[in-house]
C-alpha atoms as a PDB file:
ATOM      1  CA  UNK A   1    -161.599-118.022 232.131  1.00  0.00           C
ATOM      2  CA  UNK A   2    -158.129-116.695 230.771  1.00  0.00           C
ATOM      3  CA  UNK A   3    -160.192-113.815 229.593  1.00  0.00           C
ATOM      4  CA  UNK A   4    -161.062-112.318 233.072  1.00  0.00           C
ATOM      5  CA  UNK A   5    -157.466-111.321 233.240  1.00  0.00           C
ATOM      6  CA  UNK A   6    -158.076-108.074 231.064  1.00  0.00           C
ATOM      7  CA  UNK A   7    -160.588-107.478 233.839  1.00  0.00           C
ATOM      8  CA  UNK A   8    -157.523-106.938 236.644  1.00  0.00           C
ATOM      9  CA  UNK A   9    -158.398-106.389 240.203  1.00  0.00           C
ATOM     10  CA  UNK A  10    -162.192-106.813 239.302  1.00  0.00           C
ATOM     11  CA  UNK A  11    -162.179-110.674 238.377  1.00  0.00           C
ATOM     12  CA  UNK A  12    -160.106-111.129 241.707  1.00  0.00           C
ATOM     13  CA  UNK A  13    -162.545-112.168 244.045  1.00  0.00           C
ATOM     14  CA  UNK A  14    -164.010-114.957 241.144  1.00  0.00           C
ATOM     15  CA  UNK A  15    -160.363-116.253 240.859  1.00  0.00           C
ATOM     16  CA  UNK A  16    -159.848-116.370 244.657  1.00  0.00           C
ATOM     17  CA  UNK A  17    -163.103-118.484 244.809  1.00  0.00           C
ATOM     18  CA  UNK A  18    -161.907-121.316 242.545  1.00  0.00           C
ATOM     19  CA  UNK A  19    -158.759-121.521 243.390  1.00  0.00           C
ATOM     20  CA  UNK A  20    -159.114-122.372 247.102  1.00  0.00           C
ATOM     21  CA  UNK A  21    -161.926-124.841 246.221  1.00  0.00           C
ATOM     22  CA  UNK A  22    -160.548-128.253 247.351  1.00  0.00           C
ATOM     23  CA  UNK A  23    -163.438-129.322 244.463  1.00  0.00           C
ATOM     24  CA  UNK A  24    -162.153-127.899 241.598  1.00  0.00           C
ATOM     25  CA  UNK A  25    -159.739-129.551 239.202  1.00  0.00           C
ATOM     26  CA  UNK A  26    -156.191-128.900 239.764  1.00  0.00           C
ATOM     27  CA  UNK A  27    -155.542-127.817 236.369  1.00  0.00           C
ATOM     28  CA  UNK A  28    -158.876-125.294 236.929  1.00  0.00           C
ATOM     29  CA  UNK A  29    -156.908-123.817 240.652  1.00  0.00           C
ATOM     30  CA  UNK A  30    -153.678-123.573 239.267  1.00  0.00           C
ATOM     31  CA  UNK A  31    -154.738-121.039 236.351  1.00  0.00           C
ATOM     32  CA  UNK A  32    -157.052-119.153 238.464  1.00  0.00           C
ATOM     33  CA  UNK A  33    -153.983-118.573 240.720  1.00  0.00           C
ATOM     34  CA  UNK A  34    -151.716-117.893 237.665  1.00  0.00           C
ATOM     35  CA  UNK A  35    -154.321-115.458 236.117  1.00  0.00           C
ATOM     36  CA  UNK A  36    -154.343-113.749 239.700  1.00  0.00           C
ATOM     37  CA  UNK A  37    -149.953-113.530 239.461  1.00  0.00           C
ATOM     38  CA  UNK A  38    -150.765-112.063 236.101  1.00  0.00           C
ATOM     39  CA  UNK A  39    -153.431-108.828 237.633  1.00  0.00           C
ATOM     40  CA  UNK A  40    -150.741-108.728 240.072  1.00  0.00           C
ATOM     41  CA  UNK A  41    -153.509-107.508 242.576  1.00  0.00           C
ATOM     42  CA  UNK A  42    -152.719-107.285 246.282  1.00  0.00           C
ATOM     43  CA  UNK A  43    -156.032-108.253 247.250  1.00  0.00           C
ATOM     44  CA  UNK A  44    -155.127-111.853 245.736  1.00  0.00           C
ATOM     45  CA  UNK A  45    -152.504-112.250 248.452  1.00  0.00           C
ATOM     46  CA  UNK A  46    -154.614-113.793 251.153  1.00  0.00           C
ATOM     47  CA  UNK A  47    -156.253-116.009 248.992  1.00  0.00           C
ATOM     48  CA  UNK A  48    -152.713-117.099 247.618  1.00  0.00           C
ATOM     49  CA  UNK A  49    -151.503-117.541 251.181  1.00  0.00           C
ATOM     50  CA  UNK A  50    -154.222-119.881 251.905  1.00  0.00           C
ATOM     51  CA  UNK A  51    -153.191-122.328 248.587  1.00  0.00           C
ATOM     52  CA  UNK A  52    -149.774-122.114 249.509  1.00  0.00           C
ATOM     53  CA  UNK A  53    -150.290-124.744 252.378  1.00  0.00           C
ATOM     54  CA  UNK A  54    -152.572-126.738 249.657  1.00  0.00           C
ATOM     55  CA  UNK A  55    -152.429-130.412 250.096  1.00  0.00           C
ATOM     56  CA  UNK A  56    -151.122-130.675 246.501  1.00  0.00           C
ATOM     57  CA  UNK A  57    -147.693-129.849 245.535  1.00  0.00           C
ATOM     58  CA  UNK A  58    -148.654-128.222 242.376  1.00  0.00           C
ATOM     59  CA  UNK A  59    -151.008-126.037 244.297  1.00  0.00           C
ATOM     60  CA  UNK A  60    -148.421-125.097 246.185  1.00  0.00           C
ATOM     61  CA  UNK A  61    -145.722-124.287 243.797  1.00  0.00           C
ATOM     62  CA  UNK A  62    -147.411-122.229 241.803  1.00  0.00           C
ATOM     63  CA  UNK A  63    -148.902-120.082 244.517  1.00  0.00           C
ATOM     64  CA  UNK A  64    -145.245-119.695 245.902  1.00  0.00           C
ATOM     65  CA  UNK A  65    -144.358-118.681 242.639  1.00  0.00           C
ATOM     66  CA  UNK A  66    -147.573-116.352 241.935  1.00  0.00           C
ATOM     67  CA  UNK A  67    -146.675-114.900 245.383  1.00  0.00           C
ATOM     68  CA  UNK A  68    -143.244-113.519 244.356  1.00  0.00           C
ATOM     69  CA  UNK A  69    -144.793-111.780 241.157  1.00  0.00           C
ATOM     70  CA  UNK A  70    -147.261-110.036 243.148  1.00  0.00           C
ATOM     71  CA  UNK A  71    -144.709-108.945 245.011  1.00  0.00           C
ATOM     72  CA  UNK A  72    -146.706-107.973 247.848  1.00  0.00           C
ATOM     73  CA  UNK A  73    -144.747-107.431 251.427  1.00  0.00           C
ATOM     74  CA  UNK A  74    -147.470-109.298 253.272  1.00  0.00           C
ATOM     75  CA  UNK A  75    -146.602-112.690 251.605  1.00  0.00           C
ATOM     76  CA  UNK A  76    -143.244-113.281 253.235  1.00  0.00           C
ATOM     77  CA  UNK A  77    -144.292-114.285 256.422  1.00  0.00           C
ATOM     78  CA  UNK A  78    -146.314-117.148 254.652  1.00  0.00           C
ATOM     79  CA  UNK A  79    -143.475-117.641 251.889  1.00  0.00           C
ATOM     80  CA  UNK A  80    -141.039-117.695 255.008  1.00  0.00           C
ATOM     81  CA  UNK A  81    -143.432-120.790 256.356  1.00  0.00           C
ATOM     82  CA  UNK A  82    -142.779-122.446 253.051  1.00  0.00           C
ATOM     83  CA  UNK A  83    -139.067-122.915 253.143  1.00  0.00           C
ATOM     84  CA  UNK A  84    -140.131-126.011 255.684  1.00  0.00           C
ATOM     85  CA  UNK A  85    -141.988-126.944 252.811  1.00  0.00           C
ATOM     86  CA  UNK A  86    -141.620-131.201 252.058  1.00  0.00           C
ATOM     87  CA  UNK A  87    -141.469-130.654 248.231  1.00  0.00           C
ATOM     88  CA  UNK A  88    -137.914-128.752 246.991  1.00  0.00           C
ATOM     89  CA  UNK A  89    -139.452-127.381 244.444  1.00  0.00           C
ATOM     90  CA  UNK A  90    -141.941-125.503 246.290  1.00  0.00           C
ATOM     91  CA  UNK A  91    -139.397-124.548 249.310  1.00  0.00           C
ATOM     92  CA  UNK A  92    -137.310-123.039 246.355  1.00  0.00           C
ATOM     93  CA  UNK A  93    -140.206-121.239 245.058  1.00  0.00           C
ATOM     94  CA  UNK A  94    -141.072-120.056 248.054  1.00  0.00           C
ATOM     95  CA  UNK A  95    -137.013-118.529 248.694  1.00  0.00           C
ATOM     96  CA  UNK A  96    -136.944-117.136 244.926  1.00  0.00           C
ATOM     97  CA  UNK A  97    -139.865-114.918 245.383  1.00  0.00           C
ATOM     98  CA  UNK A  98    -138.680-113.896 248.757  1.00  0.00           C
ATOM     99  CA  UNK A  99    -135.631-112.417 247.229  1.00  0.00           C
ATOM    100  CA  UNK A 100    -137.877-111.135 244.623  1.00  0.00           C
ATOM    101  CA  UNK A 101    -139.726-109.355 247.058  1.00  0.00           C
ATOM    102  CA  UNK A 102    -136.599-108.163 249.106  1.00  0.00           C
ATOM    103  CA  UNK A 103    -138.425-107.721 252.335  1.00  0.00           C
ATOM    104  CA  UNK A 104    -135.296-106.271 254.716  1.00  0.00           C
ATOM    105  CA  UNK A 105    -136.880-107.991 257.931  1.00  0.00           C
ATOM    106  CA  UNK A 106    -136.126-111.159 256.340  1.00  0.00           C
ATOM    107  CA  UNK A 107    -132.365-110.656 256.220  1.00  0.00           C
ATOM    108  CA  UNK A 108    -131.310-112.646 259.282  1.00  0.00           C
ATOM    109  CA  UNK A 109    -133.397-115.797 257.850  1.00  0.00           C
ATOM    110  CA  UNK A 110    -131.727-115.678 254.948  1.00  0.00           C
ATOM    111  CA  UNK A 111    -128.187-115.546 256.616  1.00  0.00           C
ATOM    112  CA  UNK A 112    -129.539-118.944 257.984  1.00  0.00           C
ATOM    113  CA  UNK A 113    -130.459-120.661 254.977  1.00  0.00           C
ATOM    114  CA  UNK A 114    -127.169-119.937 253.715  1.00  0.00           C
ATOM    115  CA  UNK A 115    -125.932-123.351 254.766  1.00  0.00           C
ATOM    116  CA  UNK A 116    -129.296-124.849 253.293  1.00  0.00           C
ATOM    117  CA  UNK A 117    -128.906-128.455 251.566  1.00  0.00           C
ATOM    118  CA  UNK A 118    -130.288-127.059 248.606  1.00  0.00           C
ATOM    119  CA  UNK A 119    -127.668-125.656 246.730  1.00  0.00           C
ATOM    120  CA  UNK A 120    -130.383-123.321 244.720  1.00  0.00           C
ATOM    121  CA  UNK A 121    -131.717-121.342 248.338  1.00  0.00           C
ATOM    122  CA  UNK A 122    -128.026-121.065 249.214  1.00  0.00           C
ATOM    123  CA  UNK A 123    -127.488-119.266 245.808  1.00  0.00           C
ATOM    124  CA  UNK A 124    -130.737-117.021 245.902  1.00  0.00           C
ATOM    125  CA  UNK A 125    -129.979-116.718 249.635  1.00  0.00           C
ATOM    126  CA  UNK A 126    -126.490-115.110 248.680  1.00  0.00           C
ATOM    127  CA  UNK A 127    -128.544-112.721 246.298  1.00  0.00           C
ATOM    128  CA  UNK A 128    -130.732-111.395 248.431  1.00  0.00           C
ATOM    129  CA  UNK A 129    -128.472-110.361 250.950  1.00  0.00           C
ATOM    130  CA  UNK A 130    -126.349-108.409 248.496  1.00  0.00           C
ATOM    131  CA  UNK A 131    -129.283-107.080 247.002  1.00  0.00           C
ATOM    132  CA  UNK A 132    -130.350-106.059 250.664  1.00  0.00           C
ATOM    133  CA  UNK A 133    -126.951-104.653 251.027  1.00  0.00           C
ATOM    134  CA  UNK A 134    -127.004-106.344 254.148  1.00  0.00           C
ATOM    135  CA  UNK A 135    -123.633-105.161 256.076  1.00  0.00           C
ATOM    136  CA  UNK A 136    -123.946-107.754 258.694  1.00  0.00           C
ATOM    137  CA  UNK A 137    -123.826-110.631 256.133  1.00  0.00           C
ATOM    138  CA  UNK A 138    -119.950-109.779 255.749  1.00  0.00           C
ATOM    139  CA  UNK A 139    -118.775-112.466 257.834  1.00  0.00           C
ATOM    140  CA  UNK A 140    -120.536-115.413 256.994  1.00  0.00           C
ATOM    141  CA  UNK A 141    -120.184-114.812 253.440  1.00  0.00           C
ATOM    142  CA  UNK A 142    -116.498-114.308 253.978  1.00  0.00           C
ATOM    143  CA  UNK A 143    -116.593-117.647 254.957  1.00  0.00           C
ATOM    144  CA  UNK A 144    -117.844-119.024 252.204  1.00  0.00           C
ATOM    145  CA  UNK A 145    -115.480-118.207 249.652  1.00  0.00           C
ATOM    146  CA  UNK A 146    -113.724-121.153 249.421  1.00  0.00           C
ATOM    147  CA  UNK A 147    -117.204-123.397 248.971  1.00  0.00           C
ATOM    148  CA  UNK A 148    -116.872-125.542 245.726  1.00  0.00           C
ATOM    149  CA  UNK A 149    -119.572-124.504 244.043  1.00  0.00           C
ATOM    150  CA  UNK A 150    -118.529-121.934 241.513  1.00  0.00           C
ATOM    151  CA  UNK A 151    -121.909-120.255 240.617  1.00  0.00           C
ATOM    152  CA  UNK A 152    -121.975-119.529 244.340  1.00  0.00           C
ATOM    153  CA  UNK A 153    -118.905-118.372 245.028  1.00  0.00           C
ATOM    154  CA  UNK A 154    -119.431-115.870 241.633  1.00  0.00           C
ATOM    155  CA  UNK A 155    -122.391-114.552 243.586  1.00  0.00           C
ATOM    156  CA  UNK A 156    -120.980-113.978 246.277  1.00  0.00           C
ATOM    157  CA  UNK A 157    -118.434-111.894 244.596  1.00  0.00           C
ATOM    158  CA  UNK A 158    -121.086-110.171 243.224  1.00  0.00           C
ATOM    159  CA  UNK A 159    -123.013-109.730 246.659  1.00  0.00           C
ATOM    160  CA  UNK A 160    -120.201-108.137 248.365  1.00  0.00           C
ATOM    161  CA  UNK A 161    -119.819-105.785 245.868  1.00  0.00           C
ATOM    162  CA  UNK A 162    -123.525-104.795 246.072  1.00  0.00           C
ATOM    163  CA  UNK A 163    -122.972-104.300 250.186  1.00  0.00           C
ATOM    164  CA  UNK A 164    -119.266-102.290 249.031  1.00  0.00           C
ATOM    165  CA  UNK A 165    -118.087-101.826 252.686  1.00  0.00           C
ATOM    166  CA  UNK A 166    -114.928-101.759 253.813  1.00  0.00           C
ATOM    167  CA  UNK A 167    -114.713-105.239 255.559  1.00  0.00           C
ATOM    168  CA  UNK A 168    -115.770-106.831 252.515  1.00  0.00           C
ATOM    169  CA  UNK A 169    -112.317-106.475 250.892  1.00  0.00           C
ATOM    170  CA  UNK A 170    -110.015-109.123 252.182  1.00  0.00           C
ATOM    171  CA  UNK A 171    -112.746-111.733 250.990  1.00  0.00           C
ATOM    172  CA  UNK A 172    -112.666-110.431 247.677  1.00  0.00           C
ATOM    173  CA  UNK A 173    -108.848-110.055 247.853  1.00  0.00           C
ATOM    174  CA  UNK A 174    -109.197-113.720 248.156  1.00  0.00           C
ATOM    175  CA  UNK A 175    -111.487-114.196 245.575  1.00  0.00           C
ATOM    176  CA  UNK A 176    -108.956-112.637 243.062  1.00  0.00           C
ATOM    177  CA  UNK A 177    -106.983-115.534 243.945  1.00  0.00           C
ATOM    178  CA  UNK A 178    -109.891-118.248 242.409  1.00  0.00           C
ATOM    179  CA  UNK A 179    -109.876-121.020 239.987  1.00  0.00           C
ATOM    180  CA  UNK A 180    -112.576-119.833 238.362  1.00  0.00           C
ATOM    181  CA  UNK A 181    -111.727-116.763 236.116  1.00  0.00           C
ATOM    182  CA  UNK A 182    -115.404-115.325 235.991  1.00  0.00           C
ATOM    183  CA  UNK A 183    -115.404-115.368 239.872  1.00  0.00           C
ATOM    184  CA  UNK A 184    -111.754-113.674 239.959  1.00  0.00           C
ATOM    185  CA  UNK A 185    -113.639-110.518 236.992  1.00  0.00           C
ATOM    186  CA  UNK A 186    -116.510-110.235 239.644  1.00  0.00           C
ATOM    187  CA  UNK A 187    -114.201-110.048 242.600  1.00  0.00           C
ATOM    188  CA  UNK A 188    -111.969-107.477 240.756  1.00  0.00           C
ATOM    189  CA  UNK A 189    -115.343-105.450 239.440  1.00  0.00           C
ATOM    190  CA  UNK A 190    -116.664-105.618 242.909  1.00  0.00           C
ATOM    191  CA  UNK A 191    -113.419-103.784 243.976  1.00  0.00           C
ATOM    192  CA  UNK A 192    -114.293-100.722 242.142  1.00  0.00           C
ATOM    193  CA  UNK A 193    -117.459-101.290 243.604  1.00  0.00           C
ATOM    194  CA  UNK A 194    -115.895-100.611 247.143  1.00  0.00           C
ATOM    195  CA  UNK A 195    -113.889 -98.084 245.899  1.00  0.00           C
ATOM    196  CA  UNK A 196    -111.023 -98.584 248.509  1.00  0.00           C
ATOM    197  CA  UNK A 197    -107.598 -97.403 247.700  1.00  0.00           C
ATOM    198  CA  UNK A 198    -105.646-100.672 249.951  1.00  0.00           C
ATOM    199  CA  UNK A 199    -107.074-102.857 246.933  1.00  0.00           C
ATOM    200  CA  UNK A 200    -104.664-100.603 244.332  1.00  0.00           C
ATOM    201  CA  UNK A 201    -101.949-103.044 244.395  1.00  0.00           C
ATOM    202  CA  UNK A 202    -103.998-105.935 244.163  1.00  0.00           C
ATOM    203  CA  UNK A 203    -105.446-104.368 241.350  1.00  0.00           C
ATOM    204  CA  UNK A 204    -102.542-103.160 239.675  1.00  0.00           C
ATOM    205  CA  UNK A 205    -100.344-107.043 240.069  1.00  0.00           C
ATOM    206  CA  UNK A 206    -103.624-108.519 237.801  1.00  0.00           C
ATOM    207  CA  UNK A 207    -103.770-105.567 234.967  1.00  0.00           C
ATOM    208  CA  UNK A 208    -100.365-106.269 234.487  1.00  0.00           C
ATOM    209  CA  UNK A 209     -99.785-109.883 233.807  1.00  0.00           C
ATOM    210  CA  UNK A 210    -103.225-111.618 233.842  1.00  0.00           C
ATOM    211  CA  UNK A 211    -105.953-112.599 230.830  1.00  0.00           C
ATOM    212  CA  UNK A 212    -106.797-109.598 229.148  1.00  0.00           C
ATOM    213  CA  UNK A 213    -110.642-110.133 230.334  1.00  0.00           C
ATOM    214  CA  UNK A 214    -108.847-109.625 234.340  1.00  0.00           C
ATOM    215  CA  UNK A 215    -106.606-107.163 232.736  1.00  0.00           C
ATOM    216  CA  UNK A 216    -109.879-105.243 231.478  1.00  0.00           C
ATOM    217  CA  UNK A 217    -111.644-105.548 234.779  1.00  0.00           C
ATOM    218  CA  UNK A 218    -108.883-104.407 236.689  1.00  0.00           C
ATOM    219  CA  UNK A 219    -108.222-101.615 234.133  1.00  0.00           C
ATOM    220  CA  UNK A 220    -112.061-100.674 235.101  1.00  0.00           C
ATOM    221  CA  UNK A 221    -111.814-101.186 238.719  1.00  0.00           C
ATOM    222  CA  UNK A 222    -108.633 -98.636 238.725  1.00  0.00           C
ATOM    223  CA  UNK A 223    -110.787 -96.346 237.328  1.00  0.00           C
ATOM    224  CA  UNK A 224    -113.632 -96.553 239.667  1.00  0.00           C
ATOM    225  CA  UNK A 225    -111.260 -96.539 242.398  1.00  0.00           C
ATOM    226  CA  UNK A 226    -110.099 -92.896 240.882  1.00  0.00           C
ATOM    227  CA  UNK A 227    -106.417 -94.431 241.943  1.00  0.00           C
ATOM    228  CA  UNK A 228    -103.543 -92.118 241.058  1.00  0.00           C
ATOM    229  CA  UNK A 229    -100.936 -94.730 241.995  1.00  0.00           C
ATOM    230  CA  UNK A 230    -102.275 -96.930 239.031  1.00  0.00           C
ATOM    231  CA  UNK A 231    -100.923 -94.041 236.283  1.00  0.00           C
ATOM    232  CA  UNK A 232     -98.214 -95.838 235.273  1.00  0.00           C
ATOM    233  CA  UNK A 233     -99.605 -98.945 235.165  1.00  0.00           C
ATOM    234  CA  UNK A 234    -102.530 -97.497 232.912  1.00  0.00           C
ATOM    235  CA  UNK A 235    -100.563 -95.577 230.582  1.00  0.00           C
ATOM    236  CA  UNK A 236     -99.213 -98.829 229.488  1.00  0.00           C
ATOM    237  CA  UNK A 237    -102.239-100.041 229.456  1.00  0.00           C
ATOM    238  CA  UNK A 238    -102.965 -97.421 226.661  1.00  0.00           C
ATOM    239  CA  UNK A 239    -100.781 -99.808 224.234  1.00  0.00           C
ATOM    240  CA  UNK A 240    -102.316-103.120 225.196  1.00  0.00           C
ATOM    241  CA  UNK A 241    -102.587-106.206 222.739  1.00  0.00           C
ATOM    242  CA  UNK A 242    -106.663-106.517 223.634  1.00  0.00           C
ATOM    243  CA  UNK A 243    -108.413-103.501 221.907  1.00  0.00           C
ATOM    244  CA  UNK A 244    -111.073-104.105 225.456  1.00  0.00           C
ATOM    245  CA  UNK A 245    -108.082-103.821 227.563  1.00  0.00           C
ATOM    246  CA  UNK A 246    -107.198 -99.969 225.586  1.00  0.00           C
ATOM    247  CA  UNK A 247    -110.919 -98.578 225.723  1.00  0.00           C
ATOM    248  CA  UNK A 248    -110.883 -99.511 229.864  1.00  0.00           C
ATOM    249  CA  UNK A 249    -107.472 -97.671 229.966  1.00  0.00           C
ATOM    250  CA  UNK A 250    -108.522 -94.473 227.895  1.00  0.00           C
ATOM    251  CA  UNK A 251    -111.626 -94.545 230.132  1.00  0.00           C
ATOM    252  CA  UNK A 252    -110.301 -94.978 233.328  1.00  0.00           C
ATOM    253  CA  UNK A 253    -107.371 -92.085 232.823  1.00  0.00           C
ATOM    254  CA  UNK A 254    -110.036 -90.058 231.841  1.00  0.00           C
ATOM    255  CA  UNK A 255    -111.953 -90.454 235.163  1.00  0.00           C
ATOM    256  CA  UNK A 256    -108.844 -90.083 236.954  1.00  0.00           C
ATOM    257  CA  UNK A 257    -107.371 -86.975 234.819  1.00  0.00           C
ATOM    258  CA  UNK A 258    -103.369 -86.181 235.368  1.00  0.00           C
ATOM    259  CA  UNK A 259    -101.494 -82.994 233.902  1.00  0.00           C
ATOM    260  CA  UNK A 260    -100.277 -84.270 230.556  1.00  0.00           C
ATOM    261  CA  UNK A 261    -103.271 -86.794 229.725  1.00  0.00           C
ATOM    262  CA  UNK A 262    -104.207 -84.941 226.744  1.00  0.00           C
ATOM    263  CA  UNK A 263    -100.728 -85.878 225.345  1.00  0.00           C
ATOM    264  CA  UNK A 264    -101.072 -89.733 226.260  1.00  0.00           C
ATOM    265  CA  UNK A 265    -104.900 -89.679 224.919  1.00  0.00           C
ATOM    266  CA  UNK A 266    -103.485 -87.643 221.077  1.00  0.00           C
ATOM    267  CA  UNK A 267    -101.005 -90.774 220.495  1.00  0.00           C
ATOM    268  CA  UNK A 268    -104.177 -92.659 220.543  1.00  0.00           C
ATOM    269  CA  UNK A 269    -105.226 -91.338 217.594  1.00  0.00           C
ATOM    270  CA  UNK A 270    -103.215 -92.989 214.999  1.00  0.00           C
ATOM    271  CA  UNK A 271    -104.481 -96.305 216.642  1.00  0.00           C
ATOM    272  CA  UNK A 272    -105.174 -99.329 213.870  1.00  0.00           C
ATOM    273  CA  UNK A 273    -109.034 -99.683 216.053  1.00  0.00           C
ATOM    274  CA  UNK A 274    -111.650 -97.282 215.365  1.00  0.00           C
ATOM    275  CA  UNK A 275    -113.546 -97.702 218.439  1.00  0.00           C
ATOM    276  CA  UNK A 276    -110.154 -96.650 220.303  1.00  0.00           C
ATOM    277  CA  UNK A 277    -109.818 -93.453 218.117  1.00  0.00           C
ATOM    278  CA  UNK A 278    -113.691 -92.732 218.708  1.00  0.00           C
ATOM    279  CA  UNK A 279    -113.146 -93.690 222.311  1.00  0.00           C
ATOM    280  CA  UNK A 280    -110.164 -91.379 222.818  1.00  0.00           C
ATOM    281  CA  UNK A 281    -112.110 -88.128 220.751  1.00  0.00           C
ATOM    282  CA  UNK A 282    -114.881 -88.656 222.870  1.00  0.00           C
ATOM    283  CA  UNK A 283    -112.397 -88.571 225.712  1.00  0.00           C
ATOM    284  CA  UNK A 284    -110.715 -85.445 224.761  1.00  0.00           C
ATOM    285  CA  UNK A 285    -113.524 -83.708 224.570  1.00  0.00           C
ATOM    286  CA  UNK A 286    -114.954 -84.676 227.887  1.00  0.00           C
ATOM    287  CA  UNK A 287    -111.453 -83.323 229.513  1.00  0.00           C
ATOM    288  CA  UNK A 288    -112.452 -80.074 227.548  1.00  0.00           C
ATOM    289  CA  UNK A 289    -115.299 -79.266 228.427  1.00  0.00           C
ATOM    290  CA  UNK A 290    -114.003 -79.712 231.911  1.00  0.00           C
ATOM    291  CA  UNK A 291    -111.462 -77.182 231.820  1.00  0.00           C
END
């Protein structure tokens, strides 16, 4: 039967037959409907739906999983039954291929499920409202930023980047403040995200004194941010210990552009790296051409 996937949409209606036969061996159901995930084929969505409330929980995984590779809007009201699902595994199924499917009508549900038991659906639930840019998320993720979990609070560094407005700042001001130093580079990445000159000094406190993986996120972030007060700040940059840290400075005074940068970018090229002198020729030519 594996074969009938070269077949695609044709061998859907065969595949839809056996695997919402109650008399067919599990095994036999579950890699018709893995086949079908494999066609991706719309027209294997209703038949999908219908295994999804199997009486076995392997039934039902898969087709909650099968359902988010389709990726087929129609499934979410079904998948969105399935987060009341008994069996965790198939609830989380069921909420990673609704993010994978990033249906915006689902937004609100997922603001819910936020304070789900299941630390997984909090986590994909976080995800899919950045990825939905969903504005009105703000608050409650806000909230969460002091939640113990690191993986979750990294995401949601990461998600209110993704929805960059303006009210998403003082929770990633806070979240520069963490005690996990990935979540403080996602927090200070998702600042240039935002792109809003009040995070400058922020910004400019960590590229001075922190590790030189905040001090090259910042150094980025400055850049994106296009923020002239940083000049100073990034010139010294320019002499860094962390070759990283000196390619994010060249970079990010190049983006930003000041009378006298060709000056501060020639010194450059007497530096011990190669990729800084490569970086900084590159960089010199850019300004250039832009002259």
């Amino acid at each position: 039967m594996v074969n009938l996937a070269s077949a695609k949409e044709y061998a859907v209606p065969y595949l839809a037959a056996v695997a919402t036969n109650p008399e067919e061996k599990v095994s036999l159901r579950i890699t018709a409907i893995d086949i079908m995930g494999d066609i991706k084929s719309p027209d294997a969505v209703d038949a999908i739906l219908v295994t999804l409330k199997d009486s076995n929980a392997k039934i039902r995984r898969i087709s909650a999983k099968t359902l988010g590779r389709i990726g087929d809007r129609k499934a979410v009201r079904g998948l969105e039954e399935a987060l009341s699902d008994f069996d965790a595994e198939a609830r989380y199924l069921a909420m990673r291929s609704l993010q994978q499917i990033n249906d915006p009508s689902i937004s609100d549900t997922f603001i819910k499920l936020l304070d789900d038991s299941d630390m997984r659906i909090r986590i994909l639930a976080v995800k899919g409202l950045g990825d939905m840019k969903y504005g009105k998320a703000v608050k409650k993720l806000s909230e969460m930023t002091n939640d113990p979990n690191d993986e979750l609070r990294l995401n949601i560094a990461i998600a209110l980047g993704k929805i960059g407005t303006r009210d998403t700042i003082p929770a990633l001001n806070l979240l520069l403040e963490d005690r996990n130093m990935n979540v403080r580079k996602e927090a200070l990445y998702s600042l240039g995200s935002v792109g809003d000159p009040s995070s400058v000094p922020y910004l400019i406190k960590i590229a001075e004194r922190d590790d030189k993986a905040l001090r090259y996120a910042a150094t980025i972030a400055l850049g994106d941010i296009g923020a002239g007060d940083a000049l100073p700040t990034l010139k010294k940059l320019l002499k860094d210990e962390s070759i990283d840290v000196r390619l994010a400075a060249i970079r990010s005074l190049a983006k930003i552009g000041y009378p006298g940068i060709e000056k501060d970018l020639t010194a450059l090229m007497k530096d011990e790296s190669t990729k800084v002198r490569k970086e900084t020729e590159t960089a010199l030519k850019e300004l250039g051409k832009n002259k």
